[in-house]
N, C-alpha and C. Protein backbone atom coordinates (compact mmCIF):
# COMPACT_ATOMS: atom_id res chain seq x y z
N UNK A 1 -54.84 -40.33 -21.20
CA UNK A 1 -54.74 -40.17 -22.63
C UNK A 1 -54.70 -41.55 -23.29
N UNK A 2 -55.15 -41.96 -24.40
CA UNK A 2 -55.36 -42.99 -25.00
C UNK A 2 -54.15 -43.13 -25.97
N UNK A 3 -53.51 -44.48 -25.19
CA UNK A 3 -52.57 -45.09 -26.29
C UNK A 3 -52.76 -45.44 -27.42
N UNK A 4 -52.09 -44.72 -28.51
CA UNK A 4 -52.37 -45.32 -29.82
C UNK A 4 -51.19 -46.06 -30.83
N UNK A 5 -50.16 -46.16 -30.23
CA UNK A 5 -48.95 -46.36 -30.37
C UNK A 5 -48.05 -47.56 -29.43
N UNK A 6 -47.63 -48.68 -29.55
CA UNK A 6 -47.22 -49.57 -28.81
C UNK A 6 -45.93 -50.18 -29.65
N UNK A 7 -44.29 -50.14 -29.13
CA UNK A 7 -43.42 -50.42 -29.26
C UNK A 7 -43.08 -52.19 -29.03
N UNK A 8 -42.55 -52.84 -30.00
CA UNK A 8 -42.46 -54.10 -30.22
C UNK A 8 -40.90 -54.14 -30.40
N UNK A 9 -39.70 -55.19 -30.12
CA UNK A 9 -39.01 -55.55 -30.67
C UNK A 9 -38.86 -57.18 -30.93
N UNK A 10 -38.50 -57.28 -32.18
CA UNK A 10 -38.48 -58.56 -33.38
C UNK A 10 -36.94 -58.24 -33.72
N UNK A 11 -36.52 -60.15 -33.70
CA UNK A 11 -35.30 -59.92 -34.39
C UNK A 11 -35.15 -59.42 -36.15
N UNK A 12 -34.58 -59.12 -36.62
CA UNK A 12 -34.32 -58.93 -37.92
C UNK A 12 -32.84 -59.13 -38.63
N UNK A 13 -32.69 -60.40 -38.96
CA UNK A 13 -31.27 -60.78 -39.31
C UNK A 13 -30.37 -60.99 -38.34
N UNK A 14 -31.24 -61.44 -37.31
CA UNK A 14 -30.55 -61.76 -35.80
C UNK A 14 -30.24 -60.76 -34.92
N UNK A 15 -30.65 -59.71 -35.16
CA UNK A 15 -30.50 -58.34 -34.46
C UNK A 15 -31.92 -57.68 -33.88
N UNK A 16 -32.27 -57.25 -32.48
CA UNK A 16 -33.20 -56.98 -32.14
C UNK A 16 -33.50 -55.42 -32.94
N UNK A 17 -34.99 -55.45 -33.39
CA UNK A 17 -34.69 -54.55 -34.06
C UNK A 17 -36.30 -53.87 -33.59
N UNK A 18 -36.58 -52.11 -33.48
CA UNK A 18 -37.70 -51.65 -32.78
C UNK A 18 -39.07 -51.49 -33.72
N UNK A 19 -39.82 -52.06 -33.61
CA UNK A 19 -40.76 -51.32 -34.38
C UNK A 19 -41.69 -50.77 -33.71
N UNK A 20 -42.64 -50.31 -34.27
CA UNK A 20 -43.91 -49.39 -33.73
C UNK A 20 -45.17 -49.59 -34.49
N UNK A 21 -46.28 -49.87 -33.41
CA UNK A 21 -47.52 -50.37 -34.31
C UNK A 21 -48.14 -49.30 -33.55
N UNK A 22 -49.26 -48.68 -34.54
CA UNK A 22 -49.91 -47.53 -34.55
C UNK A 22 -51.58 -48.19 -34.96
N UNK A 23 -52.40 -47.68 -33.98
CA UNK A 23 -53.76 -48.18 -33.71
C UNK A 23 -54.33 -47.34 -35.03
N UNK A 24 -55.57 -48.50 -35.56
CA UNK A 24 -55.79 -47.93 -37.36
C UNK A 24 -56.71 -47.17 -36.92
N UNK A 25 -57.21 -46.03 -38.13
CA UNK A 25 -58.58 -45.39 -37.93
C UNK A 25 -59.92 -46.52 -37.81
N UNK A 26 -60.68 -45.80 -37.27
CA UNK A 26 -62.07 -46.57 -36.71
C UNK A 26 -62.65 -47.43 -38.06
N UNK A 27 -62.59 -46.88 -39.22
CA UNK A 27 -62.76 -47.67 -40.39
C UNK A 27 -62.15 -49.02 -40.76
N UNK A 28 -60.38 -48.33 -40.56
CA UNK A 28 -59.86 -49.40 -40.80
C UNK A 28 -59.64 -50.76 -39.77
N UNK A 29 -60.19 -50.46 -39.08
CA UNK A 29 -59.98 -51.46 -37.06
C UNK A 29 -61.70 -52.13 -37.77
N UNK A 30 -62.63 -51.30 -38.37
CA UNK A 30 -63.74 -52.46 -38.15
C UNK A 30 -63.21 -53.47 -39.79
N UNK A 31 -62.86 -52.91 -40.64
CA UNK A 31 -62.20 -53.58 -41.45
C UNK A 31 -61.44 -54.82 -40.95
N UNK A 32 -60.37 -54.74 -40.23
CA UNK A 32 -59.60 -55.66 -39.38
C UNK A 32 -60.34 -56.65 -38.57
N UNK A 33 -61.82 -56.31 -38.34
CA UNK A 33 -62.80 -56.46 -37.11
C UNK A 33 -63.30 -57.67 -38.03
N UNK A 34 -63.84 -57.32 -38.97
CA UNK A 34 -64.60 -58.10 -40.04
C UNK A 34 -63.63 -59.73 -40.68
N UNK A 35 -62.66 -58.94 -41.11
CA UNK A 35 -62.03 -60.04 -41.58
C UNK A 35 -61.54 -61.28 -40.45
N UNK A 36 -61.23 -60.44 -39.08
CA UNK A 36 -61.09 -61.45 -38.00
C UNK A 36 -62.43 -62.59 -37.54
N UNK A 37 -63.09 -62.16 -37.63
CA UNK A 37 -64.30 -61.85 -37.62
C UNK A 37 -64.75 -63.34 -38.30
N UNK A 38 -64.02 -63.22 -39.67
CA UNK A 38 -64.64 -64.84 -40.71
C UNK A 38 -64.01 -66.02 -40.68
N UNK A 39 -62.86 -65.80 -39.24
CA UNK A 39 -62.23 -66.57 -38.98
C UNK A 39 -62.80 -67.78 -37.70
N UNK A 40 -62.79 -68.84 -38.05
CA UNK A 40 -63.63 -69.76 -37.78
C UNK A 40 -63.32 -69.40 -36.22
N UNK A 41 -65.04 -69.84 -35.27
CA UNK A 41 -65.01 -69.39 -33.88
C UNK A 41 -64.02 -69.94 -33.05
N UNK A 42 -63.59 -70.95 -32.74
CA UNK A 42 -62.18 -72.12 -32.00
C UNK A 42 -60.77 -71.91 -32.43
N UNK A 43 -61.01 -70.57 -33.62
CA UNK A 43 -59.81 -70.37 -34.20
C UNK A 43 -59.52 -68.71 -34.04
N UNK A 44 -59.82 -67.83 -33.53
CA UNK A 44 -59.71 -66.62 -33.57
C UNK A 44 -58.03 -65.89 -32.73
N UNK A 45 -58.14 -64.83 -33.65
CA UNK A 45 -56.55 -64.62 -33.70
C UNK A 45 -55.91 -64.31 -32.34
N UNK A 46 -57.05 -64.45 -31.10
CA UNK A 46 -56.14 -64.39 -29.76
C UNK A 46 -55.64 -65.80 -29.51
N UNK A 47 -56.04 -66.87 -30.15
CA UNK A 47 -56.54 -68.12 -29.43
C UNK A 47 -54.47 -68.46 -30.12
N UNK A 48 -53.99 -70.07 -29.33
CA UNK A 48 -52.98 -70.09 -29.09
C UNK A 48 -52.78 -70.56 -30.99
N UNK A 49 -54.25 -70.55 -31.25
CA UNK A 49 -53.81 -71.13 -33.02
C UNK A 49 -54.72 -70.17 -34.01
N UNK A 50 -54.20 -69.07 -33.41
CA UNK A 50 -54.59 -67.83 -33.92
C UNK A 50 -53.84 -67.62 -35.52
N UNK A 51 -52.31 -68.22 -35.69
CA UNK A 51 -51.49 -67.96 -36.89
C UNK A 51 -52.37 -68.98 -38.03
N UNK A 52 -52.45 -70.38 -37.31
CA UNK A 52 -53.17 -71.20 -38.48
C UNK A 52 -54.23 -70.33 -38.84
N UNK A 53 -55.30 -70.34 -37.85
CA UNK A 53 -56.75 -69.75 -38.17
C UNK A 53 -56.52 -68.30 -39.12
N UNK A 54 -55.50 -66.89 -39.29
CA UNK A 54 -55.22 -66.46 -40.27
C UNK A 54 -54.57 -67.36 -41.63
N UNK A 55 -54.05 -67.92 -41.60
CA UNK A 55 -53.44 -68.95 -42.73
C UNK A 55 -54.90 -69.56 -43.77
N UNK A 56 -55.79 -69.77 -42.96
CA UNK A 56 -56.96 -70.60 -43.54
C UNK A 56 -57.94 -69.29 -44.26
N UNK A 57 -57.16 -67.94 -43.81
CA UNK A 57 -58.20 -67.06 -44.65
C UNK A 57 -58.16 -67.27 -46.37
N UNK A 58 -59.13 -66.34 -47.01
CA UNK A 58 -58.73 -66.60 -48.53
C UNK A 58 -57.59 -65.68 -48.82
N UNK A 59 -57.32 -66.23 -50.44
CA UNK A 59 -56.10 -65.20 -50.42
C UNK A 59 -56.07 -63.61 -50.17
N UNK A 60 -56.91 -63.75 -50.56
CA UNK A 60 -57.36 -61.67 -50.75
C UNK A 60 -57.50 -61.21 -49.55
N UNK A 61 -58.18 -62.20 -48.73
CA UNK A 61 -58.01 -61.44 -47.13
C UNK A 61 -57.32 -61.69 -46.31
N UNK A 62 -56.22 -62.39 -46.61
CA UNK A 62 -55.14 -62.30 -46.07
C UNK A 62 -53.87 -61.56 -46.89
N UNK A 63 -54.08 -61.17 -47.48
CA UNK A 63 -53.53 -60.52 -48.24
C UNK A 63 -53.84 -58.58 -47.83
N UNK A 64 -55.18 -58.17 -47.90
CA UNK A 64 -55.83 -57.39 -47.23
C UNK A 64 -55.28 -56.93 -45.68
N UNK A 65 -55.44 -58.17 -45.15
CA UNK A 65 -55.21 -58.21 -43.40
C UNK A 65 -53.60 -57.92 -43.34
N UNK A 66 -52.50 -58.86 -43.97
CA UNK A 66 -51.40 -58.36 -43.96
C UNK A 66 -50.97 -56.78 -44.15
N UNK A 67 -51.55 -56.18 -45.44
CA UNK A 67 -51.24 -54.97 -45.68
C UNK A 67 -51.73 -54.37 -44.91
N UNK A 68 -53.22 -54.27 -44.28
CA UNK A 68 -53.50 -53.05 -43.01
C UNK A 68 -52.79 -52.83 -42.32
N UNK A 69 -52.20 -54.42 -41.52
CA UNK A 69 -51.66 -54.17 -40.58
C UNK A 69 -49.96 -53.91 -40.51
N UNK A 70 -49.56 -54.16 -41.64
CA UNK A 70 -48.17 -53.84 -41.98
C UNK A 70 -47.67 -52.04 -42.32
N UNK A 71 -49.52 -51.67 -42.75
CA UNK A 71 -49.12 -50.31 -43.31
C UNK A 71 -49.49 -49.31 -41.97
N UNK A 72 -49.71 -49.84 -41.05
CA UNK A 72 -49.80 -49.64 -39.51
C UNK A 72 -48.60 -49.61 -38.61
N UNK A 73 -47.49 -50.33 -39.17
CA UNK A 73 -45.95 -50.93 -38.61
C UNK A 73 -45.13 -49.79 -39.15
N UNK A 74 -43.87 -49.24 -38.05
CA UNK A 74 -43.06 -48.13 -38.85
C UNK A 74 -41.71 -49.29 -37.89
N UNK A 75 -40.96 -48.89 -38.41
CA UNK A 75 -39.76 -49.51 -37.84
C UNK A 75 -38.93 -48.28 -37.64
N UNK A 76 -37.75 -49.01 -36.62
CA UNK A 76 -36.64 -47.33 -35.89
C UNK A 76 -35.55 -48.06 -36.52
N UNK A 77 -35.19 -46.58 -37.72
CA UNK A 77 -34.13 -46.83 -38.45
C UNK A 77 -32.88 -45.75 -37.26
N UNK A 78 -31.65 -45.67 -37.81
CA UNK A 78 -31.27 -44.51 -37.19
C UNK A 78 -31.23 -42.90 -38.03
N UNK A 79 -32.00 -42.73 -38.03
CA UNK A 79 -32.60 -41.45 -39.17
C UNK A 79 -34.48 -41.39 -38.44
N UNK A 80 -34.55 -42.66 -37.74
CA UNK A 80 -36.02 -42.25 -37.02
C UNK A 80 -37.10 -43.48 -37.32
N UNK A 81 -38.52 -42.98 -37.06
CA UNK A 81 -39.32 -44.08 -37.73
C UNK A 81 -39.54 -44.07 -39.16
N UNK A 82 -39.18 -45.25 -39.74
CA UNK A 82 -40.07 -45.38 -41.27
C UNK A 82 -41.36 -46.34 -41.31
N UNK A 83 -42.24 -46.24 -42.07
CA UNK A 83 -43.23 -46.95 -42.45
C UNK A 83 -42.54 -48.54 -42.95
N UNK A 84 -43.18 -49.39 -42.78
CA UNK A 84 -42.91 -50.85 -42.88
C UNK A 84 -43.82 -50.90 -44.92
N UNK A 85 -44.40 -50.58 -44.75
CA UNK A 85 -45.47 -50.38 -46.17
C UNK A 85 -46.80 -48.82 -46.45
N UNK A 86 -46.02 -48.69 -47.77
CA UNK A 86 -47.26 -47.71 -48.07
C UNK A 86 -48.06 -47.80 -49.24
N UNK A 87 -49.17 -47.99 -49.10
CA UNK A 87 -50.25 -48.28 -50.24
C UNK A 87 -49.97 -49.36 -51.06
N UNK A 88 -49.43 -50.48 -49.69
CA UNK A 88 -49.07 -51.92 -50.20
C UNK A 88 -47.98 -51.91 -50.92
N UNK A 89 -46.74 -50.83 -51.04
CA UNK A 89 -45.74 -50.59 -51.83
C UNK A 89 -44.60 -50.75 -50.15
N UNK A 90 -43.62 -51.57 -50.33
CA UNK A 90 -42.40 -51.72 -48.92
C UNK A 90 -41.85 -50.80 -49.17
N UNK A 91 -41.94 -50.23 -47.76
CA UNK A 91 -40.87 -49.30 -47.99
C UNK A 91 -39.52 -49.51 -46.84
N UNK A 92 -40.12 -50.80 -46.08
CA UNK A 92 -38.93 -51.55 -45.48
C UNK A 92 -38.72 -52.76 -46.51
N UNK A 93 -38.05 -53.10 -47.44
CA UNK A 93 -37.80 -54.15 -48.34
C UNK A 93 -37.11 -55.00 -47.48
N UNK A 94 -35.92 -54.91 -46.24
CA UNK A 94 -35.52 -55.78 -45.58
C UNK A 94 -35.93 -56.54 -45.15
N UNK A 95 -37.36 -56.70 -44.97
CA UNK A 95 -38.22 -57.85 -44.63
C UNK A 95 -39.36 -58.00 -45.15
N UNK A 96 -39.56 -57.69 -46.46
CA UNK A 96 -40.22 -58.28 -47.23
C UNK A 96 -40.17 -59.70 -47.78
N UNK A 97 -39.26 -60.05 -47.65
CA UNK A 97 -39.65 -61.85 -47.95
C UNK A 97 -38.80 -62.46 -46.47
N UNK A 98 -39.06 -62.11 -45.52
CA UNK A 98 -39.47 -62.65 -43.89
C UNK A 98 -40.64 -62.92 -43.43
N UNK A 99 -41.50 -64.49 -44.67
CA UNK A 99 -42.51 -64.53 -43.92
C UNK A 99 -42.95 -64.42 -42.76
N UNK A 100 -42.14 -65.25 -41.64
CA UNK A 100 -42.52 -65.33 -40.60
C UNK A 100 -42.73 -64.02 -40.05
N UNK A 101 -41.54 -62.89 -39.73
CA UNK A 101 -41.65 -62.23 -39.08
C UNK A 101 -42.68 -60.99 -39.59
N UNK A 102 -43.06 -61.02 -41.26
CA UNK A 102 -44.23 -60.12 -41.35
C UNK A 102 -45.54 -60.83 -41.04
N UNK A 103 -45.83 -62.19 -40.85
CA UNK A 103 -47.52 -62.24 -40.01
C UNK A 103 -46.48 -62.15 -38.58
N UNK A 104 -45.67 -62.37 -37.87
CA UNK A 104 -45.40 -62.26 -36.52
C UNK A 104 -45.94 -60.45 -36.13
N UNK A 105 -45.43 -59.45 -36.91
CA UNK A 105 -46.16 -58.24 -37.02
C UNK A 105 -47.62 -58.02 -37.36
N UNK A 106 -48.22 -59.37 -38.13
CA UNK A 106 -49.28 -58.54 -38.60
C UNK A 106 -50.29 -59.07 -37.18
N UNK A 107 -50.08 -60.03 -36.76
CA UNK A 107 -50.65 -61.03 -35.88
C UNK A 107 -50.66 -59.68 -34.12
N UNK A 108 -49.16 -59.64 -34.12
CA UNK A 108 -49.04 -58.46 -33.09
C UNK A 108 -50.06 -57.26 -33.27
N UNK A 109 -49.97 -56.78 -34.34
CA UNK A 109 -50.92 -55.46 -34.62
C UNK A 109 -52.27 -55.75 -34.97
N UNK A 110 -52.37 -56.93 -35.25
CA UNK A 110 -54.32 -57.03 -35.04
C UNK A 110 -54.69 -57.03 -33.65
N UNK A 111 -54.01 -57.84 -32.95
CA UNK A 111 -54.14 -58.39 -31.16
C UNK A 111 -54.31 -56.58 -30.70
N UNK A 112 -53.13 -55.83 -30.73
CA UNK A 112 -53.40 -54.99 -30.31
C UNK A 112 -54.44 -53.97 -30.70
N UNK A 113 -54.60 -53.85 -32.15
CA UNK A 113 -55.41 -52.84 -32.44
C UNK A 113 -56.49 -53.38 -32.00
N UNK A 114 -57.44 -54.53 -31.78
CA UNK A 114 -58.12 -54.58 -31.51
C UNK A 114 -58.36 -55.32 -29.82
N UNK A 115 -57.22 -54.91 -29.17
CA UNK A 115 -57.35 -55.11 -27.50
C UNK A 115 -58.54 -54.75 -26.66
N UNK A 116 -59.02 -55.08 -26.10
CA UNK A 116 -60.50 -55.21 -24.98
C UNK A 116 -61.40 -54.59 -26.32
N UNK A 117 -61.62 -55.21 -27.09
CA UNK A 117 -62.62 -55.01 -27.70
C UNK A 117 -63.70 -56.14 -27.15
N UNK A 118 -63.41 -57.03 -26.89
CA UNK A 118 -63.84 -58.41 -26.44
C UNK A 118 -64.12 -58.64 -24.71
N UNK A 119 -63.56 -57.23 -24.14
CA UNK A 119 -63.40 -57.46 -22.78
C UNK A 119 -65.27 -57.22 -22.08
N UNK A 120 -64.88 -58.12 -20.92
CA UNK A 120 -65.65 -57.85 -19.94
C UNK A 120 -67.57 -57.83 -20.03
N UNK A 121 -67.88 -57.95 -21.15
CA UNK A 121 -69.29 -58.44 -21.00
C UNK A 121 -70.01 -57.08 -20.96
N UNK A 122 -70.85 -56.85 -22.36
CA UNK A 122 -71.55 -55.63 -22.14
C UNK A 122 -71.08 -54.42 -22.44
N UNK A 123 -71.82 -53.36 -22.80
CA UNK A 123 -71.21 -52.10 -23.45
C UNK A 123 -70.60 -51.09 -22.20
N UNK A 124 -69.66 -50.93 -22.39
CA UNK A 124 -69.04 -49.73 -21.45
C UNK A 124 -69.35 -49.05 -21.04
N UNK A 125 -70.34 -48.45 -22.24
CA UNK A 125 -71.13 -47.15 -21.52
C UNK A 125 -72.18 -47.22 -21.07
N UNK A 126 -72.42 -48.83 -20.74
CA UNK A 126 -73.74 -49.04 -20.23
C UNK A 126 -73.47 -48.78 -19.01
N UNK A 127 -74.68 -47.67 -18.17
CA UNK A 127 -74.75 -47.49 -16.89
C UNK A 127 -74.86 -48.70 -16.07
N UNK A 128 -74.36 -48.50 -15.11
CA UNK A 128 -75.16 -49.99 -14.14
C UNK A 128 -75.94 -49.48 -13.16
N UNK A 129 -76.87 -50.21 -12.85
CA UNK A 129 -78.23 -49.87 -11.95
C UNK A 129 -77.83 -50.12 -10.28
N UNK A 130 -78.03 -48.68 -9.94
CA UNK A 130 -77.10 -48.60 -8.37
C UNK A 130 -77.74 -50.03 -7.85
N UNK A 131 -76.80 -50.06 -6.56
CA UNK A 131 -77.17 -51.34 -6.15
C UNK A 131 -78.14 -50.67 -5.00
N UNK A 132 -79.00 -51.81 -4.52
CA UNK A 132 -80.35 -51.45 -3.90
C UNK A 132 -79.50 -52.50 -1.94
């Protein structure tokens, strides 16, 4: 069965705290795809200067890129999961002005949503030609 769901913990006010990043619809992942995408080639968001190379986007698409991937993030309250953001509106305000730790989330949930997208050379479903 295909994981679409991957558990993270981040401190929050010095306290380890759980969140949950949830893989976007196919729209919104090539969305994510694109904007990663205009990020200069030596700089791409796996690479170890993956945070600068988002930093150097324009405002709007990083701005864009934050909210996908934030409105992708639910955090474990004790009442359950809540959404981190909805329709760019917080609905976790506790870390809304935690720069760091909201690109540390948004950075986590691009990497993952878009995991082996990049892998291995060639389309998946390309058959391979028995060996002779």
């Amino acid at each position: 069965m295909r994981e679409i769901t991957k558990t993270v913990s981040l401190p929050v006010d010095g306290k380890p705290t759980d969140f949950r990043l949830t893989k976007p619809d196919a729209f919104s992942g090539v969305f994510l795809l694109r904007l990663l995408a205009s990020l200069p080639e030596h700089e791409s968001a796996g690479d170890a200067g993956g945070l600068s190379g988002l930093l150097r986007l324009p405002e709007a698409d990083l701005k864009s890129l934050l909210q996908l991937c934030l409105e992708h993030t639910e955090v474990l309250l004790p009442a359950g999961w809540n959404p981190v953001m909805v329709k760019g509106e917080w609905t976790y305000p506790e870390i809304s002005r935690d720069t760091p730790l909201c690109l540390k989330l948004a950075l986590e949930e691009a990497l993952w949503a878009l995991e082996g997208f990049f892998g291995g050379g060639g389309s998946a479903s390309r058959k391979e030609s028995p060996a002779t």
